[in-house]
Protein backbone atom coordinates (compact mmCIF):
# COMPACT_ATOMS: atom_id res chain seq x y z
CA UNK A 1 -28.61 9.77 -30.47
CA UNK A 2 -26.43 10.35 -27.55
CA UNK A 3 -26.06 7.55 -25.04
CA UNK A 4 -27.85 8.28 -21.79
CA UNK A 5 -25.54 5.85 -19.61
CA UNK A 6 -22.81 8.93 -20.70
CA UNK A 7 -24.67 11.32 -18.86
CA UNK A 8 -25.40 9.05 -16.08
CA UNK A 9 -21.02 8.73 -15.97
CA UNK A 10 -20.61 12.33 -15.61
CA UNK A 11 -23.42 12.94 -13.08
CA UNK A 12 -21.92 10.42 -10.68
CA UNK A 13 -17.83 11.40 -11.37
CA UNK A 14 -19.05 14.71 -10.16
CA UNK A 15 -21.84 13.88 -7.19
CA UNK A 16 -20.32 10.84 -6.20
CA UNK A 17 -16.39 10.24 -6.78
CA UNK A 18 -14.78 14.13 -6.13
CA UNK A 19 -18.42 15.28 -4.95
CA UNK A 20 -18.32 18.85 -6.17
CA UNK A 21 -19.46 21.63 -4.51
CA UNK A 22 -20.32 24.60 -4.89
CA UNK A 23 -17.09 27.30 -5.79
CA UNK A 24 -14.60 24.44 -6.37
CA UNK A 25 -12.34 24.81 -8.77
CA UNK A 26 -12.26 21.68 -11.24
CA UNK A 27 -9.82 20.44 -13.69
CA UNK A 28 -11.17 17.99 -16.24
CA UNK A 29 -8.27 16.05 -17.95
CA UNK A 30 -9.75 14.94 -21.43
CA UNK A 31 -9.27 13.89 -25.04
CA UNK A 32 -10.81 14.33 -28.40
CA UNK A 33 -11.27 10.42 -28.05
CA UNK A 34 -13.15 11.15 -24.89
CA UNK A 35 -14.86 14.27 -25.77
CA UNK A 36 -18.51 13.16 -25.03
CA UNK A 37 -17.65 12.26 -21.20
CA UNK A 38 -15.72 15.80 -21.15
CA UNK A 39 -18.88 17.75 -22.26
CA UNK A 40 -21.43 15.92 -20.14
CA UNK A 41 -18.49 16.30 -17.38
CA UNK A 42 -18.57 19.94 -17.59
CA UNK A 43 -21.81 20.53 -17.80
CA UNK A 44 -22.98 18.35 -14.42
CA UNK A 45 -19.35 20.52 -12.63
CA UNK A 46 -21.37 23.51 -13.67
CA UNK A 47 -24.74 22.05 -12.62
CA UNK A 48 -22.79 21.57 -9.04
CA UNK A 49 -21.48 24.90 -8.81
CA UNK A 50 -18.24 23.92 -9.68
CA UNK A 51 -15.67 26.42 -11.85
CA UNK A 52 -14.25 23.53 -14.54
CA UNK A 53 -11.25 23.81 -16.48
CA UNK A 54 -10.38 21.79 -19.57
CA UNK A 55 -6.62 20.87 -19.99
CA UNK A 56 -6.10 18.79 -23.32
CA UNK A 57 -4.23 15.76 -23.15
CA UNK A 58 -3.47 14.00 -26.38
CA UNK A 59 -1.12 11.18 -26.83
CA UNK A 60 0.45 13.05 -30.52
CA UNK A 61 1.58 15.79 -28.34
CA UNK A 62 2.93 13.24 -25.96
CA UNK A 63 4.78 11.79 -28.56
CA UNK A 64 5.86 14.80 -31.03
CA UNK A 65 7.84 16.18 -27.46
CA UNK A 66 9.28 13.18 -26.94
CA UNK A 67 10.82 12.25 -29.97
CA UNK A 68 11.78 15.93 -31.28
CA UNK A 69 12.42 18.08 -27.94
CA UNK A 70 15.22 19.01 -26.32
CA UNK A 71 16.15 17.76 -23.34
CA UNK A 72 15.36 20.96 -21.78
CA UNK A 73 11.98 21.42 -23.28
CA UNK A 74 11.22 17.30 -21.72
CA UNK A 75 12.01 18.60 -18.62
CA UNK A 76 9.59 21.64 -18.59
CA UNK A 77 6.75 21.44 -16.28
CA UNK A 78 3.74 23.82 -17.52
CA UNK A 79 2.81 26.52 -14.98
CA UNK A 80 -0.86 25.40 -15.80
CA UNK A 81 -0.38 22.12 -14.20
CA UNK A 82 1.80 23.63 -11.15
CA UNK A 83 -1.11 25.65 -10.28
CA UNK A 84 -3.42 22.91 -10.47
CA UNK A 85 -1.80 20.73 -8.53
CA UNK A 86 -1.08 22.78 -5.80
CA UNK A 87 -4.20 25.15 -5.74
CA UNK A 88 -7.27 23.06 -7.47
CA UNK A 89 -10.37 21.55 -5.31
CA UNK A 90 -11.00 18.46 -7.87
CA UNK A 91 -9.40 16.43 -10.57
CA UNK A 92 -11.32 14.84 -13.10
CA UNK A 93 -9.35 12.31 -15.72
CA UNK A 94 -11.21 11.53 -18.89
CA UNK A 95 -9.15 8.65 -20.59
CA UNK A 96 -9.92 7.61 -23.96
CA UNK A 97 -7.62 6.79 -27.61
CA UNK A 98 -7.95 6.10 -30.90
CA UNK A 99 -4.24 4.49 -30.34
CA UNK A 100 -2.84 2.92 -27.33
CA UNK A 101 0.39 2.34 -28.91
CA UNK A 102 1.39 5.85 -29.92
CA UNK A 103 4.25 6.14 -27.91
CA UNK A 104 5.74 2.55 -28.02
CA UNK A 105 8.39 4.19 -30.77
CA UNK A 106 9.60 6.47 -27.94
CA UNK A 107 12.96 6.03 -26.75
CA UNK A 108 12.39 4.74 -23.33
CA UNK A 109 15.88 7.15 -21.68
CA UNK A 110 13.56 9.83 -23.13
CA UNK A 111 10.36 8.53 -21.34
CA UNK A 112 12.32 8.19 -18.15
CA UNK A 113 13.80 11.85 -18.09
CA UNK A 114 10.54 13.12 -18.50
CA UNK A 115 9.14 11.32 -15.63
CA UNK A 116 11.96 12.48 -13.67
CA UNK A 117 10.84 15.87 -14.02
CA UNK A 118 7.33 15.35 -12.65
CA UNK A 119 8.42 13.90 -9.79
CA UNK A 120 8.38 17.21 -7.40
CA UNK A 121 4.45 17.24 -9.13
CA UNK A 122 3.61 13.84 -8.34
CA UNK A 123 5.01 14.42 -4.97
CA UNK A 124 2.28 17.69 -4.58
CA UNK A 125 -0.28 15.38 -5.68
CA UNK A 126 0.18 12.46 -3.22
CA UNK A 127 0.30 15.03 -0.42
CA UNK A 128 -2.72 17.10 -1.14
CA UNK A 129 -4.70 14.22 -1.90
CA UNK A 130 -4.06 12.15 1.38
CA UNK A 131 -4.54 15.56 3.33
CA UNK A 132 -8.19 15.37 2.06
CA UNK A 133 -6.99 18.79 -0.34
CA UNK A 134 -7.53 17.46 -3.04
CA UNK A 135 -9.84 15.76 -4.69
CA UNK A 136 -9.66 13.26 -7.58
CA UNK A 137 -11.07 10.57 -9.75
CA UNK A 138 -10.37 9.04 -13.18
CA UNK A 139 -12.15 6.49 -15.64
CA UNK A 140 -12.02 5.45 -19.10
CA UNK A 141 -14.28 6.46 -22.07
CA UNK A 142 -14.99 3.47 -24.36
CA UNK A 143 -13.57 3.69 -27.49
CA UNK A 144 -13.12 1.95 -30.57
CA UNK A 145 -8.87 1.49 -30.31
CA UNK A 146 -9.59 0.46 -26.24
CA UNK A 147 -12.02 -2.19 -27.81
CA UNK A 148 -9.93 -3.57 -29.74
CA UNK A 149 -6.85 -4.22 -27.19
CA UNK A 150 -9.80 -5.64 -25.13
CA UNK A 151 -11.12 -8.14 -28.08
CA UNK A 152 -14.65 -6.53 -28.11
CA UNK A 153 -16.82 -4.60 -30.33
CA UNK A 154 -17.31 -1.25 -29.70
CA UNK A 155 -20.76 -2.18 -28.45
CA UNK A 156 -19.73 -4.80 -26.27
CA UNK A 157 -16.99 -2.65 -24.66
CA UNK A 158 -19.47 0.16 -24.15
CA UNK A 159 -21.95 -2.40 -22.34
CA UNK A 160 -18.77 -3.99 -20.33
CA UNK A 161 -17.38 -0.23 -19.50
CA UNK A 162 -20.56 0.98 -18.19
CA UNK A 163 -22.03 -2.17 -16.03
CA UNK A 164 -18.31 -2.03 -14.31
CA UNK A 165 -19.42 1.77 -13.53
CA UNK A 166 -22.66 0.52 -12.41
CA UNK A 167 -24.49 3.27 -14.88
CA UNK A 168 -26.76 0.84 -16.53
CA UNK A 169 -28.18 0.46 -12.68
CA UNK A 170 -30.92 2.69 -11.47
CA UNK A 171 -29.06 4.06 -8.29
CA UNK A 172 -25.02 3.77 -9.21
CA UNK A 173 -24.42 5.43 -5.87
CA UNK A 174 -26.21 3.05 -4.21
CA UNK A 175 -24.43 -0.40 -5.70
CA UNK A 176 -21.18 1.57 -4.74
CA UNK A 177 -21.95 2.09 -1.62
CA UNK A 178 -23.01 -1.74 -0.99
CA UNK A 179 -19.18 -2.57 -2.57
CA UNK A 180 -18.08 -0.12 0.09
CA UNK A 181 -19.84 -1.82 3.14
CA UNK A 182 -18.35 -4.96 1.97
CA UNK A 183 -15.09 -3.94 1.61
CA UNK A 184 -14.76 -1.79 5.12
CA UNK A 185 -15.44 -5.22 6.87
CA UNK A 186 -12.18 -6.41 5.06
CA UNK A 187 -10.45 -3.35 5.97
CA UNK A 188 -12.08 -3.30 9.66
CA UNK A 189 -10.63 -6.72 9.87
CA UNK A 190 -7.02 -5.60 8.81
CA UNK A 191 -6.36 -3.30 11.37
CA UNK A 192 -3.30 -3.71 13.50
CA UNK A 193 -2.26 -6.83 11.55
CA UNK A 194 1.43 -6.85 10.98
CA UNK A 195 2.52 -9.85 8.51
CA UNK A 196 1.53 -11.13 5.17
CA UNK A 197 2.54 -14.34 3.80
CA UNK A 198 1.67 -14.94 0.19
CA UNK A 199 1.97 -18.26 -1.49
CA UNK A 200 0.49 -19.93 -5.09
CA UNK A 201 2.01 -20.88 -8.59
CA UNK A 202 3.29 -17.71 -9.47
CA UNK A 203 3.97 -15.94 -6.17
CA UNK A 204 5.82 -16.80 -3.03
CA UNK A 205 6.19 -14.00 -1.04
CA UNK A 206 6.11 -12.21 3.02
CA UNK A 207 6.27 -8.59 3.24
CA UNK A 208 4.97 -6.09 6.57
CA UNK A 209 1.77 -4.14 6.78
CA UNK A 210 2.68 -3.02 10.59
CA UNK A 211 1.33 0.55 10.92
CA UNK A 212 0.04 0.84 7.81
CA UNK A 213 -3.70 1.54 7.15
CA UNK A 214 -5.67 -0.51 4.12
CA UNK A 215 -7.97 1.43 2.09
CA UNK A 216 -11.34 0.61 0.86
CA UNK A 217 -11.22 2.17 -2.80
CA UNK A 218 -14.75 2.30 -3.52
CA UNK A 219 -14.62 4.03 -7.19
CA UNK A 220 -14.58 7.49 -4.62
CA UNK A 221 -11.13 7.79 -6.92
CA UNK A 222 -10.77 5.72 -9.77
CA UNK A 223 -13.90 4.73 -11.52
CA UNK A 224 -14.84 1.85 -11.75
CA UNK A 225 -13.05 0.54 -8.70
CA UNK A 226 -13.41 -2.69 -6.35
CA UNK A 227 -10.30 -2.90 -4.24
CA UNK A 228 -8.60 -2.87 -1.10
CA UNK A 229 -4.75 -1.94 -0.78
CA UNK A 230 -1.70 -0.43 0.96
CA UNK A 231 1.97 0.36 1.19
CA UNK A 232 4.01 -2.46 2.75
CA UNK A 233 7.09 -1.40 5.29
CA UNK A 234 8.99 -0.53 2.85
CA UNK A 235 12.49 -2.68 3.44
CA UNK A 236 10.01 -6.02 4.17
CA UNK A 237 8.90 -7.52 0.92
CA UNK A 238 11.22 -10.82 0.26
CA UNK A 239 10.51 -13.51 -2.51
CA UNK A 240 9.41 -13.72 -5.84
CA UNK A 241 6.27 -12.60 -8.57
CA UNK A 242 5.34 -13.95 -11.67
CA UNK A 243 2.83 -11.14 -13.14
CA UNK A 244 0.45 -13.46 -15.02
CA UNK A 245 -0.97 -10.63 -17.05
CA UNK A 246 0.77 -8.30 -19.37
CA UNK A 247 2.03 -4.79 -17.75
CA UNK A 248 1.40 -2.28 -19.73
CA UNK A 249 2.93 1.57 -18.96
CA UNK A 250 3.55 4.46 -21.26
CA UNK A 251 2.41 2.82 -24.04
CA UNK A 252 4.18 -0.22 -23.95
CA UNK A 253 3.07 -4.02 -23.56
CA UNK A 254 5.87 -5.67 -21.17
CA UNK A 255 4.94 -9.38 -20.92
CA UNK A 256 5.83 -12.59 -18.48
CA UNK A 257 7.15 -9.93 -15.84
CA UNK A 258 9.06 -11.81 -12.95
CA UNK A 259 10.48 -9.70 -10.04
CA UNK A 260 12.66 -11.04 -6.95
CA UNK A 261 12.90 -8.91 -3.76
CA UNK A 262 15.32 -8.59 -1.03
CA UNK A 263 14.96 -6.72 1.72
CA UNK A 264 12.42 -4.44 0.12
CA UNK A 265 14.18 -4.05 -3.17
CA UNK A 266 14.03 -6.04 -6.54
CA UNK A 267 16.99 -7.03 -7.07
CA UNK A 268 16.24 -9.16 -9.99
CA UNK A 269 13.81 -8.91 -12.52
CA UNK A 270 12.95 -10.15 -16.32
CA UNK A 271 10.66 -9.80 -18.95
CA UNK A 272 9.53 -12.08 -21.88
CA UNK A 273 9.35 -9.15 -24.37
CA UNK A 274 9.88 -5.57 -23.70
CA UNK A 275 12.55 -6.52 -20.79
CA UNK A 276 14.77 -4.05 -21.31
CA UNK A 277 11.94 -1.19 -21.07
CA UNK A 278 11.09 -2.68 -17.90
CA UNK A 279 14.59 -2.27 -16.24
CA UNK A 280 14.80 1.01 -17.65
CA UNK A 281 11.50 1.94 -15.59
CA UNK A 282 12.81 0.32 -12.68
CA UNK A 283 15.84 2.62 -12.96
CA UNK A 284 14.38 5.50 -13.07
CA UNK A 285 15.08 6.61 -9.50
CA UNK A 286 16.03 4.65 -6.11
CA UNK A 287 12.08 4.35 -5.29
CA UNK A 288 11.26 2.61 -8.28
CA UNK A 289 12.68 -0.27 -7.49
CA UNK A 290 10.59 -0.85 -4.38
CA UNK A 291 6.68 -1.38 -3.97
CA UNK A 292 4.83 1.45 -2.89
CA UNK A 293 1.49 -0.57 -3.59
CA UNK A 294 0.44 -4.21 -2.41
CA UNK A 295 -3.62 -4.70 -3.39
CA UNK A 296 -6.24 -7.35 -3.79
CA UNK A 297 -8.68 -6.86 -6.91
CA UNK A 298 -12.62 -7.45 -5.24
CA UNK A 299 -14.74 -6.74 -8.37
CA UNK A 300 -16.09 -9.94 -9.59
CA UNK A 301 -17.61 -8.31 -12.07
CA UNK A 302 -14.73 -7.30 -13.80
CA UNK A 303 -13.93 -11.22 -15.17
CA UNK A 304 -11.62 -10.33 -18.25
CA UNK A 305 -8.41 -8.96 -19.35
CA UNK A 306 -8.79 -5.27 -21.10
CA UNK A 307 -5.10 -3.97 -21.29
CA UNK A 308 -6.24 -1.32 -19.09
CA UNK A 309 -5.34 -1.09 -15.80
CA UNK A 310 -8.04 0.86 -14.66
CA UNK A 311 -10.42 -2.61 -15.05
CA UNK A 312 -7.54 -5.16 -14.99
CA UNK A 313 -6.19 -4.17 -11.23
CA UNK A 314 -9.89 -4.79 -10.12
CA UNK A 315 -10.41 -8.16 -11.20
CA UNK A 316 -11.91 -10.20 -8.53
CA UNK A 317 -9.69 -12.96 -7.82
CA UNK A 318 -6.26 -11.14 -8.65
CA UNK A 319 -3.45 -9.12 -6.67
CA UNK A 320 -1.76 -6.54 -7.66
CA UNK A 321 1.02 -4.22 -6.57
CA UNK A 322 3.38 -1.14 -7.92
CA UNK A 323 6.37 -0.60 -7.99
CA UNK A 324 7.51 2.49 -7.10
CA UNK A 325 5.24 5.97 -5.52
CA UNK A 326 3.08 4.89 -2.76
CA UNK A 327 0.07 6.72 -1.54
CA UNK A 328 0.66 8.50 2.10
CA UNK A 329 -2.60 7.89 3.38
CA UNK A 330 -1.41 4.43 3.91
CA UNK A 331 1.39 5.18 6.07
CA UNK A 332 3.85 4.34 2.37
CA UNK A 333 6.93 6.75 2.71
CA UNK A 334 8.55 5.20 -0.68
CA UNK A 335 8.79 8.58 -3.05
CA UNK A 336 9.41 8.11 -6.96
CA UNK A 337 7.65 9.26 -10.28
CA UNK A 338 7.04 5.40 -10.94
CA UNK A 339 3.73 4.12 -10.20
CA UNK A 340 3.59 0.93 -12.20
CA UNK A 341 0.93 -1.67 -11.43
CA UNK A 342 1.17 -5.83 -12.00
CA UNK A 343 -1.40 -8.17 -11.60
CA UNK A 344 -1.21 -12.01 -10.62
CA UNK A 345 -4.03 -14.13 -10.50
CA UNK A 346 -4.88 -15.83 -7.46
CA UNK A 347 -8.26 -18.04 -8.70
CA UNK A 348 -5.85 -21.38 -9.26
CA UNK A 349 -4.55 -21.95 -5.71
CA UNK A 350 -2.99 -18.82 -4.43
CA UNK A 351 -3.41 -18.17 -0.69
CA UNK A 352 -2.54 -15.09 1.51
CA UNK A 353 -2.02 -15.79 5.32
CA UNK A 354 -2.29 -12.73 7.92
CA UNK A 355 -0.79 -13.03 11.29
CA UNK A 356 -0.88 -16.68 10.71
CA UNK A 357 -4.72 -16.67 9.69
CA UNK A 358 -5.89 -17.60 6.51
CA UNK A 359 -7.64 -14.91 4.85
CA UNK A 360 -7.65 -15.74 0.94
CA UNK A 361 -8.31 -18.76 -1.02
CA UNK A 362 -8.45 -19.25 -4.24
CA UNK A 363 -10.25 -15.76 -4.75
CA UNK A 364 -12.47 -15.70 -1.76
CA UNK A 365 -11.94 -14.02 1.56
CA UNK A 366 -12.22 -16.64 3.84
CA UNK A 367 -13.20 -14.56 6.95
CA UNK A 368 -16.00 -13.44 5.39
CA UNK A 369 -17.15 -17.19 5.20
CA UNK A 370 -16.58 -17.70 9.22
């Protein structure tokens, strides 16, 4: 029997998050691991109107390219995703595995050619989606080999996955939109603020948010969401991180991530395990070594590490911010195919000052308290 809160997914990706209509043209990004949230995808973008296409995104092929092409064949962007990019209403990304680790084998200088390449397609994206163009969301389908990175059962995974989604509620649209009103008072608040002082046991840290613009991600994009962010002035973050979570990108689990920045730039950084995959990243291209992302996780009830970012950046309680691409709807003019997120918790002291006002304790926003 077919689980109903599946359905209940789809129907709101497609209503709610890209909000199809009818004639758009719809690419659904999907998996044999996530093949029941593709089919119940499709069949609510056809409901809609909507004409979907299915592009097939498995990690093996991921990994058979990487280890055994040539370096012109890593470098080959498919026409297929050119014209999506540049020409498609709505994105829809069905994640899902039966192996997060397939391509921690890969040799990371192979990795980091490829995502040279994409860069120019990356670049498309960011500018079609902050011109409104484009629209696009992504979640996670619960599986078995997610599960287990998150220390679950299957069932308890599927039951965490879905209440984060708000699809074991009656009206998902509705909860969303009560996360949104909450949120746009934080953002509201933000506006014209220019300086951010950031200070706990693992972070000490100022950077700028002059001219930039917060925005309220209300799972409109990524699914579930529960977050508020922007793209510091680029040459203004100064101090130091400890990431008190594990980063995890392209398949590979880089823990007790430190980063020092001057000026904008890090211009030291170190790694427990995995360190030198983490400077290769970082080297990937000038922008990679500077944060086009600075965030604060609202979603309290997201209360647990998964090993995916799609939950972990949410946590309420936690920051987060990337290094590398920023997003140009908030004023970020940092360009790179690097778009790594790190998370620090906040819960145990940590404290974020704007303009000289304190607006974060511990986990709570205090001027939402006043």
């Amino acid at each position: 029997m077919s689980d109903p809160r599946v359905e209940k997914l789809a129907r709101l990706l497609v209503d709610y998050s890209v909000k199809v209509q009818p004639g758009d043209k719809v690419v659904i990004r999907g998996s044999m691991a996530s093949f029941p949230l593709v089919l119940e995808t499709y069949r609510e973008v056809v409901r809609a109107g909507g004409y979907p296409l299915v592009i097939w995104q498995e990690q093996q092929f991921a990994e058979i390219m990487l280890k055994n092409g040539n370096d012109d064949q890593l470098q080959h962007i498919p026409e297929t995703m050119k014209m999506v990019m540049e020409t498609y209403d709505c994105m829809i990304g069905l994640g899902g595995s039966d192996n997060t680790r397939t391509l921690a084998g890969v040799d990371p200088a192979r990795q980091q050619l490829s995502r040279k390449a994409s860069a120019e397609l990356m670049q498309t994206f960011m500018r079609r989606s902050a011109a409104g163009e484009f629209r696009w969301t992504g979640t996670l389908f619960p599986t078995n080999a997610q599960a287990q990175e998150a220390d679950m059962s299957l069932h308890e995974f599927e039951d965490f996955v879905y209440a984060a989604c708000f699809v074991d509620k009656d009206d998902p649209t509705a909860e969303w939109r009560k996360v949104s009103l909450m949120q746009q008072k934080l953002v509201d608040w933000l506006v014209g603020k220019k300086d951010v002082k950031v200070i706990g046991p693992n972070v000490e840290m100022t950077l700028s948010i002059a001219d930039r613009t917060f925005i309220n991600s209300d799972a409109q994009k990524n699914m579930p969401s529960g977050e508020i962010f922007t793209g510091p002035v680029e040459d203004s973050v100064n101090g130091w991180v400890r990431f008190t979570y594990p980063a995890i990108y392209s398949g590979r689990e880089v823990e007790g991530v430190e980063l020092r920045f001057k000026d904008g730039k890090v211009v030291d950084a170190s790694a427990k395990k995995n360190e030198a995959f983490l400077l290769s990243v970082l080297d990937t291209d000038p922008g990679a070594r500077y944060l086009g992302e600075w965030a604060i996780g609202t979603n309290n009830g997201i209360n647990r590490f998964t090993k995916s970012i799609l939950f972990d950046e949410k946590i309420g309680g936690t920051i987060h911010m990337a290094v590398g691409n920023g997003y140009p709807e908030t004023g970020s003019n940092n360009k790179s195919s690097v778009h790594w997120d790190m998370i620090c918790d906040m819960r145990d002291g940590g404290k974020i000052w704007v303009d000289d006002t304190l607006f974060y304790d511990s986990g709570r926003f205090t001027i939402l308290e006043e």
